[in-house]
PDB file of N, CA and C in Angstrom:
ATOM      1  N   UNK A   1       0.841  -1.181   0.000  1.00  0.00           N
ATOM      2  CA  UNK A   1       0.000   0.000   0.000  1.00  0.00           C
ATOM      3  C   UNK A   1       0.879   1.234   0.000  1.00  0.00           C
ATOM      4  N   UNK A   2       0.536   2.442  -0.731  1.00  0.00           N
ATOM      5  CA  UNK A   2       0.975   3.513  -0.676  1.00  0.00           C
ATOM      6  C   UNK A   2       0.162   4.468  -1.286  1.00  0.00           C
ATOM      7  N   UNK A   3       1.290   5.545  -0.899  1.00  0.00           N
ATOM      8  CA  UNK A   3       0.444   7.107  -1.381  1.00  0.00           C
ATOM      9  C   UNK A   3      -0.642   6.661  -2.726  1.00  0.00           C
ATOM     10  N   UNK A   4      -2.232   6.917  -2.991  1.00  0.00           N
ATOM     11  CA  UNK A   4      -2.019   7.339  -4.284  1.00  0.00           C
ATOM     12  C   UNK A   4      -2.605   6.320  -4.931  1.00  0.00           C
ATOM     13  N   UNK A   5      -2.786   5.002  -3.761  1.00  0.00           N
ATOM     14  CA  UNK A   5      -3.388   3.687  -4.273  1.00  0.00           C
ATOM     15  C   UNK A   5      -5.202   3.759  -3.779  1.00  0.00           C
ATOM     16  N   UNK A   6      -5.959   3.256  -4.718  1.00  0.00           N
ATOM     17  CA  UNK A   6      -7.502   3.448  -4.518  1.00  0.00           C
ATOM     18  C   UNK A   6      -7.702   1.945  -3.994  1.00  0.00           C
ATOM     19  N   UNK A   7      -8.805   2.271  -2.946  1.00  0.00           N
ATOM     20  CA  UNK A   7      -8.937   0.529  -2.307  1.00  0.00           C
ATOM     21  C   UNK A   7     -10.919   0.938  -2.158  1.00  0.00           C
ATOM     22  N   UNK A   8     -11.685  -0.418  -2.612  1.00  0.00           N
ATOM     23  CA  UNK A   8     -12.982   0.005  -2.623  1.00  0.00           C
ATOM     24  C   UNK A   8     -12.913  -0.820  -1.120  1.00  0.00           C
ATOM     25  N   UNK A   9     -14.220   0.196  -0.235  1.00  0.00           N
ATOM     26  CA  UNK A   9     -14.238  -0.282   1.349  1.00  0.00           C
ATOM     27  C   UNK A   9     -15.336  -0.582   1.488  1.00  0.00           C
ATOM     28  N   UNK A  10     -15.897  -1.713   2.096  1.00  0.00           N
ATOM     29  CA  UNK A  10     -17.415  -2.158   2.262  1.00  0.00           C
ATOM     30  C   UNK A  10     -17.550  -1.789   3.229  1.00  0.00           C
ATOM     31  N   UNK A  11     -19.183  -0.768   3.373  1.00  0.00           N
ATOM     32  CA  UNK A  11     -19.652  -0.028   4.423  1.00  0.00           C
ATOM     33  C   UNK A  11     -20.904  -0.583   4.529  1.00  0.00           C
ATOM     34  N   UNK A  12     -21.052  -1.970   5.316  1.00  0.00           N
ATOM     35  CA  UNK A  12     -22.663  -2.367   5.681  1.00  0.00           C
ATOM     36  C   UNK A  12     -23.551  -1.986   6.290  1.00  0.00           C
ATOM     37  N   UNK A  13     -23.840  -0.908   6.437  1.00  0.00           N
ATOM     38  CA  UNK A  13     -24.718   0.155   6.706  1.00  0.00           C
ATOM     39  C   UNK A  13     -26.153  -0.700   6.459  1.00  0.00           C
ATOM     40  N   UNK A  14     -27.552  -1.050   6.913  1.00  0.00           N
ATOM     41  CA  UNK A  14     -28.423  -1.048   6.857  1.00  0.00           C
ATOM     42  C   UNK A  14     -29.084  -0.566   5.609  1.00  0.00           C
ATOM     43  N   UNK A  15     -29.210   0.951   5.989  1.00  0.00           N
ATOM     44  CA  UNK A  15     -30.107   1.703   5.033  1.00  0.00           C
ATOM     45  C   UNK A  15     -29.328   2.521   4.099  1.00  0.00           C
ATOM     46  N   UNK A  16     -28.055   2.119   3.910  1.00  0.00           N
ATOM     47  CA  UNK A  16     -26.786   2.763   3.132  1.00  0.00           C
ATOM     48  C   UNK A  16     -27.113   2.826   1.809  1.00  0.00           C
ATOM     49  N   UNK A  17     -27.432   2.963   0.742  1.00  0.00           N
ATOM     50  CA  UNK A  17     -28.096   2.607  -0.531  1.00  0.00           C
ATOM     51  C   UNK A  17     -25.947   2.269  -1.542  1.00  0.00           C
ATOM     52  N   UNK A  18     -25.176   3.098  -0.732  1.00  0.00           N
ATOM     53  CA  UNK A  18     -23.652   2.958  -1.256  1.00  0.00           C
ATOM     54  C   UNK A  18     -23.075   2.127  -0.528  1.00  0.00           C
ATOM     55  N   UNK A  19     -23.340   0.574  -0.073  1.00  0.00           N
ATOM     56  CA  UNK A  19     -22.797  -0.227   0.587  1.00  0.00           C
ATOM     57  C   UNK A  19     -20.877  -0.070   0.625  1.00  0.00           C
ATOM     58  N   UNK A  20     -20.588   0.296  -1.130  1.00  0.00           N
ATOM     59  CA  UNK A  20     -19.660   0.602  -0.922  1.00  0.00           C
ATOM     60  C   UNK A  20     -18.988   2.056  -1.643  1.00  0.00           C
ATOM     61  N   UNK A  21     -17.556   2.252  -0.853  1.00  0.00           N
ATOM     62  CA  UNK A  21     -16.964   3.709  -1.057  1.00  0.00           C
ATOM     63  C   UNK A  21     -15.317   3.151  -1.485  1.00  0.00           C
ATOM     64  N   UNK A  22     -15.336   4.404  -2.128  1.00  0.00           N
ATOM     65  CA  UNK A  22     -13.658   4.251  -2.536  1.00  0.00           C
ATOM     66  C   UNK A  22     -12.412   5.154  -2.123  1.00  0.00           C
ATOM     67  N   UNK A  23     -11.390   4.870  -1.597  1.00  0.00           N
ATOM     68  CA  UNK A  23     -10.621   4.991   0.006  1.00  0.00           C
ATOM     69  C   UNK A  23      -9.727   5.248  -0.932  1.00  0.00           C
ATOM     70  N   UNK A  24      -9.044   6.518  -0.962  1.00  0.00           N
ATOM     71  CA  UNK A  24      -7.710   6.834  -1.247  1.00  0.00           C
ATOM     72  C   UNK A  24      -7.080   6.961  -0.143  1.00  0.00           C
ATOM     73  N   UNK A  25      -5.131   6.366  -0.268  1.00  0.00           N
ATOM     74  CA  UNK A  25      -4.650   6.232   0.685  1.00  0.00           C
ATOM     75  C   UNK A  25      -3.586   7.643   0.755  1.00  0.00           C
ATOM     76  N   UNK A  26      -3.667   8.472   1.662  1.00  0.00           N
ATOM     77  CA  UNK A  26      -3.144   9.871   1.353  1.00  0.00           C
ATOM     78  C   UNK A  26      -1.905   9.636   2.228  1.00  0.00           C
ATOM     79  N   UNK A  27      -1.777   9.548   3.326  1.00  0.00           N
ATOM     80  CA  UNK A  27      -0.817   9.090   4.078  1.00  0.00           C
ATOM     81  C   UNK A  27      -0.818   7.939   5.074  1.00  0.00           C
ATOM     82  N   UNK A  28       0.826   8.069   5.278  1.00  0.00           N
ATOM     83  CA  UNK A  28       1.222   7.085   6.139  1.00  0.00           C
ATOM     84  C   UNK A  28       0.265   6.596   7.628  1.00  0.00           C
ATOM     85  N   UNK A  29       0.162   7.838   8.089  1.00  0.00           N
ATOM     86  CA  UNK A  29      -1.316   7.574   9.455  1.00  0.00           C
ATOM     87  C   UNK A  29      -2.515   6.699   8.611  1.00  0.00           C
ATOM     88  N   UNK A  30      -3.126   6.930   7.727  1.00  0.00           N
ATOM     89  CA  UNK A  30      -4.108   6.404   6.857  1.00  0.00           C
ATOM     90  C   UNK A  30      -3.744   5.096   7.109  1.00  0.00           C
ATOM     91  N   UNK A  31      -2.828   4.832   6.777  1.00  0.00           N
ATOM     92  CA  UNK A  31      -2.587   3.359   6.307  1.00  0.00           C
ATOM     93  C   UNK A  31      -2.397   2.393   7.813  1.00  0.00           C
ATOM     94  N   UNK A  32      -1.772   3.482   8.764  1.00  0.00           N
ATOM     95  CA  UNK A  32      -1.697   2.290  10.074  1.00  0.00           C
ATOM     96  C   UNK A  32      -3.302   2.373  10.791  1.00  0.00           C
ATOM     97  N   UNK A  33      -4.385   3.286  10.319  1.00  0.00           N
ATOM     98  CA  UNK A  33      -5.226   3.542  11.433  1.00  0.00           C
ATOM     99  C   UNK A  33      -6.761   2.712  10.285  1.00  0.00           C
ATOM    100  N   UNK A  34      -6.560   2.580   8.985  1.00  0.00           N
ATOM    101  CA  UNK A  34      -7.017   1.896   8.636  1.00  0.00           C
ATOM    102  C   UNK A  34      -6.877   0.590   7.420  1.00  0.00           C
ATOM    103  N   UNK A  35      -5.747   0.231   8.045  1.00  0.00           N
ATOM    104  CA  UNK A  35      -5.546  -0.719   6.640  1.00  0.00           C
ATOM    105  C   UNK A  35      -6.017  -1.986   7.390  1.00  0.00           C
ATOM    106  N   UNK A  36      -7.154  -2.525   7.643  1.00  0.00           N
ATOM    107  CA  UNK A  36      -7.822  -3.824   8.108  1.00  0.00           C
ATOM    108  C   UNK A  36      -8.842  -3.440   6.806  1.00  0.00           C
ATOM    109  N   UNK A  37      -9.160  -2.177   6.835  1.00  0.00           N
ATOM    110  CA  UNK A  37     -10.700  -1.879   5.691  1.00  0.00           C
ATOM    111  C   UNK A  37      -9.851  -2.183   4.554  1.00  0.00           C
ATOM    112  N   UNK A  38      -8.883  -2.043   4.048  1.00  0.00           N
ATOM    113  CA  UNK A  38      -7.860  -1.834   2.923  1.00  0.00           C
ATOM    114  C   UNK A  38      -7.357  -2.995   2.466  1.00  0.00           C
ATOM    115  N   UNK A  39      -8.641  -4.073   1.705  1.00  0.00           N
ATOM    116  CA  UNK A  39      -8.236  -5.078   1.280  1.00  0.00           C
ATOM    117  C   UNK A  39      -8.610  -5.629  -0.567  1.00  0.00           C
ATOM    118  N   UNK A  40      -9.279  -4.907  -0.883  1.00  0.00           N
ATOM    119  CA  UNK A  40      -9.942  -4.821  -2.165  1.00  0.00           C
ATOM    120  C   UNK A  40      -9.293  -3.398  -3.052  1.00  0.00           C
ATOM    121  N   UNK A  41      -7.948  -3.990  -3.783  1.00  0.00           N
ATOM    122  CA  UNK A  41      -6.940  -2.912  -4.568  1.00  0.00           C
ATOM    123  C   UNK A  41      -7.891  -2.643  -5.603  1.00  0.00           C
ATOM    124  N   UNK A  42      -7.878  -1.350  -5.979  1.00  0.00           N
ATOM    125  CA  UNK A  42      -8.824  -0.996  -7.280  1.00  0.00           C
ATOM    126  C   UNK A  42      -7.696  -0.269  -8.222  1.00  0.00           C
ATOM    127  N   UNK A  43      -6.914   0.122  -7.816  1.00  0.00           N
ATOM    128  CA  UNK A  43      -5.351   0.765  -8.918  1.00  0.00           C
ATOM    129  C   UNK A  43      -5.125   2.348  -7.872  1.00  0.00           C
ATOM    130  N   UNK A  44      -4.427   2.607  -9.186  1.00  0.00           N
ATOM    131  CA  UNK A  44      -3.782   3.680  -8.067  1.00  0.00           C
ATOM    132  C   UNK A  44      -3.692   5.720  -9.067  1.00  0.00           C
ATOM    133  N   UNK A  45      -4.239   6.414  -8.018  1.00  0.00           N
ATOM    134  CA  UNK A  45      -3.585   7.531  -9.526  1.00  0.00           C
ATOM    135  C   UNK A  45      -2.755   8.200 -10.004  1.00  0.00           C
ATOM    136  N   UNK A  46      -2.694   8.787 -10.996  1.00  0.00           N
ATOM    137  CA  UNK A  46      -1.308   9.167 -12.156  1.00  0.00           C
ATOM    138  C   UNK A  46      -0.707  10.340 -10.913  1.00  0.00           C
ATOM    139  N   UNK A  47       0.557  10.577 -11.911  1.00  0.00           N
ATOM    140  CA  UNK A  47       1.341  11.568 -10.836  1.00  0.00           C
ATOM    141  C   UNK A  47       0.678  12.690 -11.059  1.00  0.00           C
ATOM    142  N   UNK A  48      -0.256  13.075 -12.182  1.00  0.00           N
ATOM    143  CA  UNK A  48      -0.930  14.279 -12.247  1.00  0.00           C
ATOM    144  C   UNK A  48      -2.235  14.521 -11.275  1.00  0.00           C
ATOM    145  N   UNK A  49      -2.801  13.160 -11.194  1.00  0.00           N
ATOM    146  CA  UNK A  49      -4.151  13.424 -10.626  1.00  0.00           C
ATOM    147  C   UNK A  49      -3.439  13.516  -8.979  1.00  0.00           C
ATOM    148  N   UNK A  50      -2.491  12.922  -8.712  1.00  0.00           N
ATOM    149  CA  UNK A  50      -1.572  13.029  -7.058  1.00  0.00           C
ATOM    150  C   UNK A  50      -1.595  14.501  -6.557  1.00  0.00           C
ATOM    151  N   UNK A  51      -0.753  15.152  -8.023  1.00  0.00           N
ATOM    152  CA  UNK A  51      -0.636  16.534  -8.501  1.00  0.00           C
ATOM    153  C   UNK A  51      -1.877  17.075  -7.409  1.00  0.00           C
ATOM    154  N   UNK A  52      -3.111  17.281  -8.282  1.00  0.00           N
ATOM    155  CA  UNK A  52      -4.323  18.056  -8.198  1.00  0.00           C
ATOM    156  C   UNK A  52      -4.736  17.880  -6.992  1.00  0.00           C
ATOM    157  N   UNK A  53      -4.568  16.548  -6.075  1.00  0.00           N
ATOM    158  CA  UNK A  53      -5.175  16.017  -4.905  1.00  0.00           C
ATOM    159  C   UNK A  53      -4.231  16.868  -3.676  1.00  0.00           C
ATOM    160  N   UNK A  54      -2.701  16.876  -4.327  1.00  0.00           N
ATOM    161  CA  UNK A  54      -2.092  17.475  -3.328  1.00  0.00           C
ATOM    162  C   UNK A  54      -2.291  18.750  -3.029  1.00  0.00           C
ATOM    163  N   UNK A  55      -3.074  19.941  -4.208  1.00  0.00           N
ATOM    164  CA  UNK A  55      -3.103  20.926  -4.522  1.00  0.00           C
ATOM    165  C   UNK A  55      -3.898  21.172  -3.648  1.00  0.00           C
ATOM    166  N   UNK A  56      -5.177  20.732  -3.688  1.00  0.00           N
ATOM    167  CA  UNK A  56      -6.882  20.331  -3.156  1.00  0.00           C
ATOM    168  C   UNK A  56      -6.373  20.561  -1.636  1.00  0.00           C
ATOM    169  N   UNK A  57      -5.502  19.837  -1.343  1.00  0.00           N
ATOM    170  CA  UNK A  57      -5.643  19.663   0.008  1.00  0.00           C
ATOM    171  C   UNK A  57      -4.926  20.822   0.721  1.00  0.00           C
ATOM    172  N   UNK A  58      -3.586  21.009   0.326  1.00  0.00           N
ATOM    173  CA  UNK A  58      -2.879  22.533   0.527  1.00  0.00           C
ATOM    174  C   UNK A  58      -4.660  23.288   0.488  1.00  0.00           C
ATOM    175  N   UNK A  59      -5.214  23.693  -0.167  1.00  0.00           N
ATOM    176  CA  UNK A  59      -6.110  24.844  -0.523  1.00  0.00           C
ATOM    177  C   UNK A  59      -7.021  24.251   1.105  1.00  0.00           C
ATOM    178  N   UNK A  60      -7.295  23.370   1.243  1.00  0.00           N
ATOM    179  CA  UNK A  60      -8.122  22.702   1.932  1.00  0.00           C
ATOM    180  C   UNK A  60      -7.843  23.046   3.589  1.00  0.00           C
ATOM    181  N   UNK A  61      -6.951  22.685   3.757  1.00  0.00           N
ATOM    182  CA  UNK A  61      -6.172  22.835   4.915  1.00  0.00           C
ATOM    183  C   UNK A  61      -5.070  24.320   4.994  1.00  0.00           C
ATOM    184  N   UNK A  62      -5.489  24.872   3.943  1.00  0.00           N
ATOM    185  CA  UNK A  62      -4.869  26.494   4.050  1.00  0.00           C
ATOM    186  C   UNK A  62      -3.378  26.126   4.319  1.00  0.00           C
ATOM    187  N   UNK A  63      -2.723  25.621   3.917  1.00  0.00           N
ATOM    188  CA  UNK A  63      -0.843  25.448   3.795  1.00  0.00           C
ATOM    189  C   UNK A  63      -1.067  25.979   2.916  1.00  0.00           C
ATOM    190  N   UNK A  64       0.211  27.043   3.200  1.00  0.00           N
ATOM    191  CA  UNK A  64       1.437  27.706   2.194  1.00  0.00           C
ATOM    192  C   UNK A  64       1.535  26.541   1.286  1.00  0.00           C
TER     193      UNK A  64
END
């Protein structure tokens, strides 16, 4: 597992109509606090779309 890899996560929710969701792994905490859910690899994205996500999140979290 690493930065950047998509994992689909089954959420058995009752009345959930999206039983399931898709889990990008952003960091290292991510990965120790949930990789038991993190068993179904779906691929991973380009260094551009990494790009845009990293951008997103700077804007997101207001970092310089």
């Amino acid at each position: 597992m690493k930065r950047g890899d998509l994992y689909r996560v089954y959420r058995g929710y009752k009345n959930d109509p999206k039983k399931h969701r898709v889990f990008l792994v952003v960091s290292r905490q991510t990965l120790i606090d949930q990789k038991s859910l993190l068993t179904d690899y779906i691929g991973s994205l380009s260094s551009n779309k990494m790009q845009e996500v990293n951008t997103a999140l700077r804007i997101a979290l207001a970092i310089g």
